[in-house]
C-alpha atoms as a PDB file:
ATOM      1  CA  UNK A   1     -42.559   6.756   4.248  1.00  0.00           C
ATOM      2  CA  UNK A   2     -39.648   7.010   2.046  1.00  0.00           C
ATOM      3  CA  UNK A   3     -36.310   8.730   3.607  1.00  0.00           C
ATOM      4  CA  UNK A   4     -34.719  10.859   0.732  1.00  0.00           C
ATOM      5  CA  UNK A   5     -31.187  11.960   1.302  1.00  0.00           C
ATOM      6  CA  UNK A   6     -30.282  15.086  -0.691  1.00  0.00           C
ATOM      7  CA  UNK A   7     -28.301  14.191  -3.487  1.00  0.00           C
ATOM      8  CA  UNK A   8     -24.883  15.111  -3.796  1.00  0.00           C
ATOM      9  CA  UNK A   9     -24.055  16.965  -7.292  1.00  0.00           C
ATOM     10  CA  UNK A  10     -20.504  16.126  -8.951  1.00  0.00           C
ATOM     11  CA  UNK A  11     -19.594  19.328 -10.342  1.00  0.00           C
ATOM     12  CA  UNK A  12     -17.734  17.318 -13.048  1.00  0.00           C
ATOM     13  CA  UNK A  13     -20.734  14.874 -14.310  1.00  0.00           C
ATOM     14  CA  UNK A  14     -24.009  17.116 -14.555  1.00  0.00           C
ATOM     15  CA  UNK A  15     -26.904  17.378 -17.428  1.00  0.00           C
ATOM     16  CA  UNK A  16     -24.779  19.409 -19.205  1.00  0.00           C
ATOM     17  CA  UNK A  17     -22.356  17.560 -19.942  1.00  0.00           C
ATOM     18  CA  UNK A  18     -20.037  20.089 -18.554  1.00  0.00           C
ATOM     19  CA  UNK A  19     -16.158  18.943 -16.809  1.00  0.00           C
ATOM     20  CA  UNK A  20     -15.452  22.082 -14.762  1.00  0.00           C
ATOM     21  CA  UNK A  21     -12.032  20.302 -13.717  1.00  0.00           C
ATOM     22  CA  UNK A  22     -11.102  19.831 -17.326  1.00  0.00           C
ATOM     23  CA  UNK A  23     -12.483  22.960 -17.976  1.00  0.00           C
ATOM     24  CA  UNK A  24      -9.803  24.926 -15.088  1.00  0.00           C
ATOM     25  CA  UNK A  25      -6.588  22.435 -17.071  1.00  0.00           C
ATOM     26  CA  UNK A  26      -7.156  23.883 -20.153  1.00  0.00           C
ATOM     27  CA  UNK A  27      -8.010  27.527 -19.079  1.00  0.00           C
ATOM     28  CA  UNK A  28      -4.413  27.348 -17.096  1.00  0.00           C
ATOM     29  CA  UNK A  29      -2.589  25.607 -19.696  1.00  0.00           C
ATOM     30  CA  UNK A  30      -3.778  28.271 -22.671  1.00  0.00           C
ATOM     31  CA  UNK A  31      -2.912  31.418 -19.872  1.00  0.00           C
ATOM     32  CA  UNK A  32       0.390  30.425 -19.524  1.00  0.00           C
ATOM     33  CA  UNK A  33       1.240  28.580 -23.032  1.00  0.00           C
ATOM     34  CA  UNK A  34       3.787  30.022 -25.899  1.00  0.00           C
ATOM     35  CA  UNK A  35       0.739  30.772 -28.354  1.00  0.00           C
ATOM     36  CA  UNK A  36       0.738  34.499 -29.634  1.00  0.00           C
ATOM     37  CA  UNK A  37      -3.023  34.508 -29.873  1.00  0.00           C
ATOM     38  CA  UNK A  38      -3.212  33.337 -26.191  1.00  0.00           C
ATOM     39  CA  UNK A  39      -4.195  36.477 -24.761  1.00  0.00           C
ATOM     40  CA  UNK A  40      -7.076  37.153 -27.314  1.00  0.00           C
ATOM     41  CA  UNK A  41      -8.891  34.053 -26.209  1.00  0.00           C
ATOM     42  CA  UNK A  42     -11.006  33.409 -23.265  1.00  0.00           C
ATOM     43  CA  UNK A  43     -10.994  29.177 -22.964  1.00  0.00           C
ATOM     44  CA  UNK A  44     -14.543  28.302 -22.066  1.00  0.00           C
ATOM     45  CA  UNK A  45     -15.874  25.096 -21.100  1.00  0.00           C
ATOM     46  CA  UNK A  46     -15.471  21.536 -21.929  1.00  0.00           C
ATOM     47  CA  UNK A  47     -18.134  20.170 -23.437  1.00  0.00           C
ATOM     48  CA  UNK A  48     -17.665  16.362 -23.616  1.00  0.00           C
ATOM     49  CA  UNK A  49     -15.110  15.911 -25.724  1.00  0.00           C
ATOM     50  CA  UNK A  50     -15.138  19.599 -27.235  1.00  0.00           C
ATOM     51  CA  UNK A  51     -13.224  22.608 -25.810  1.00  0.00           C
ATOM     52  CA  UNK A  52     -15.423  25.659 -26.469  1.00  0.00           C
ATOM     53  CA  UNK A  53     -12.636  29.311 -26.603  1.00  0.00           C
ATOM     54  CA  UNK A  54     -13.921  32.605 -26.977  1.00  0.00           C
ATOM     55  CA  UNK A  55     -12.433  35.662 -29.307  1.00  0.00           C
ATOM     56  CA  UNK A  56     -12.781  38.909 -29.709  1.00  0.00           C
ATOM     57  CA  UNK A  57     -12.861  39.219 -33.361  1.00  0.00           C
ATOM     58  CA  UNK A  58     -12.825  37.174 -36.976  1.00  0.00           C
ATOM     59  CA  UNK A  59      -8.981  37.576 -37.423  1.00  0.00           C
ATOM     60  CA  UNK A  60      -8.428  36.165 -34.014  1.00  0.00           C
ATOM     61  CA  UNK A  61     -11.045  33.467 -34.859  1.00  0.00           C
ATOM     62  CA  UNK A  62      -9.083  32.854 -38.193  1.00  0.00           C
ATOM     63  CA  UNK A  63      -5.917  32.138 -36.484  1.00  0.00           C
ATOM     64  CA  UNK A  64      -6.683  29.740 -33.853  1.00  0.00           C
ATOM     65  CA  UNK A  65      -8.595  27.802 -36.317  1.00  0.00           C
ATOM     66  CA  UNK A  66      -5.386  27.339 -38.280  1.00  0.00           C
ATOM     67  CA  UNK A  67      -3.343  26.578 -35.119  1.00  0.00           C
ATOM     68  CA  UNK A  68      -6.448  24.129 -34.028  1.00  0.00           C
ATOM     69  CA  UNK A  69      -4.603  20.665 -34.345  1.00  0.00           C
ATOM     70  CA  UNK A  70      -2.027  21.418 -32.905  1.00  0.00           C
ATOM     71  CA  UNK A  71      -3.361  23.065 -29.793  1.00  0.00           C
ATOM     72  CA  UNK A  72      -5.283  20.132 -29.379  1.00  0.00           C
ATOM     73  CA  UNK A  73      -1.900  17.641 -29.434  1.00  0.00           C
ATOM     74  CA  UNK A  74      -0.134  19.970 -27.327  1.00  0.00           C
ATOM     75  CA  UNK A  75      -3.469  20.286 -24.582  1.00  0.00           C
ATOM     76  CA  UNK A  76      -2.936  16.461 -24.669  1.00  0.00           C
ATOM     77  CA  UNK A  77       0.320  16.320 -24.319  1.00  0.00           C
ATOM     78  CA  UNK A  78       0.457  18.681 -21.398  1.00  0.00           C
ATOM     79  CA  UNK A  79      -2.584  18.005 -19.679  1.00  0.00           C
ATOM     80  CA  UNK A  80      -3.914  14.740 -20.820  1.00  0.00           C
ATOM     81  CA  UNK A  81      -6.995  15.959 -21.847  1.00  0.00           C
ATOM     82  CA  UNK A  82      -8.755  14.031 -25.069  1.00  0.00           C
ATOM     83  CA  UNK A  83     -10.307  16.630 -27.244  1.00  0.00           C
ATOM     84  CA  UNK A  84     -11.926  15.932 -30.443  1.00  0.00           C
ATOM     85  CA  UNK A  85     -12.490  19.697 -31.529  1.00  0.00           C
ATOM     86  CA  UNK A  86     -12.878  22.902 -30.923  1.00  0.00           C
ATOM     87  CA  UNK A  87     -15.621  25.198 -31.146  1.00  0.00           C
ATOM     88  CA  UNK A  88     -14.285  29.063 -31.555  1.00  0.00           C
ATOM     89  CA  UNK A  89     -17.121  31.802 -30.745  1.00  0.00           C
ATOM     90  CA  UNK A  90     -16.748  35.162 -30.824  1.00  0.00           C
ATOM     91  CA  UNK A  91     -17.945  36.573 -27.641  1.00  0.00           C
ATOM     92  CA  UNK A  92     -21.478  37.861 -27.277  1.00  0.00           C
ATOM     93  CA  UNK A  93     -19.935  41.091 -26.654  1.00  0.00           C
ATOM     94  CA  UNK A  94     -18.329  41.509 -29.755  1.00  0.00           C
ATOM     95  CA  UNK A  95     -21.072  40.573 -31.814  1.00  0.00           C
END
């Protein structure tokens, strides 16, 4: 008779391939950064090595795709994250 232990989940390495503590870095860093688009974006998850940010509309969409590199030096810089890309959604309820 085999004793199984529960297993312990690490919120940060799951089938998802979600980091929630990466995730929380970048979501503070873009609330409180100099960007004028910053309060038109909702940062979502971290997806690997992919950031995932949420608008509201096209234009906003439009503009943090031009500022994309450098957002992703500056989360770097600031919170030593390694991010490849970004993947900008508008939300579901703007759709």
């Amino acid at each position: 008779m085999s004793n199984k232990e529960p297993e312990k989940i690490n919120p940060n390495k799951n089938s998802f391939g979600i980091n929630f503590k990466n995730s929380e870095k970048i979501h503070n860093y873009i609330t409180n950064s100099h960007y004028r688009w910053a309060d038109d974006v909702v940062a979502g998850p971290v997806l690997g090595d992919t950031l995932v940010v949420y608008v509201d509309n096209s234009r906003v969409k439009k503009v943090v795709q031009l500022d994309e590199q450098n957002l992703i030096i500056n989360i770097e810089k600031n919170t030593k994250i390694k991010l490849k890309n970004i993947d900008i959604q508008i939300s579901n309820l703007k759709q």
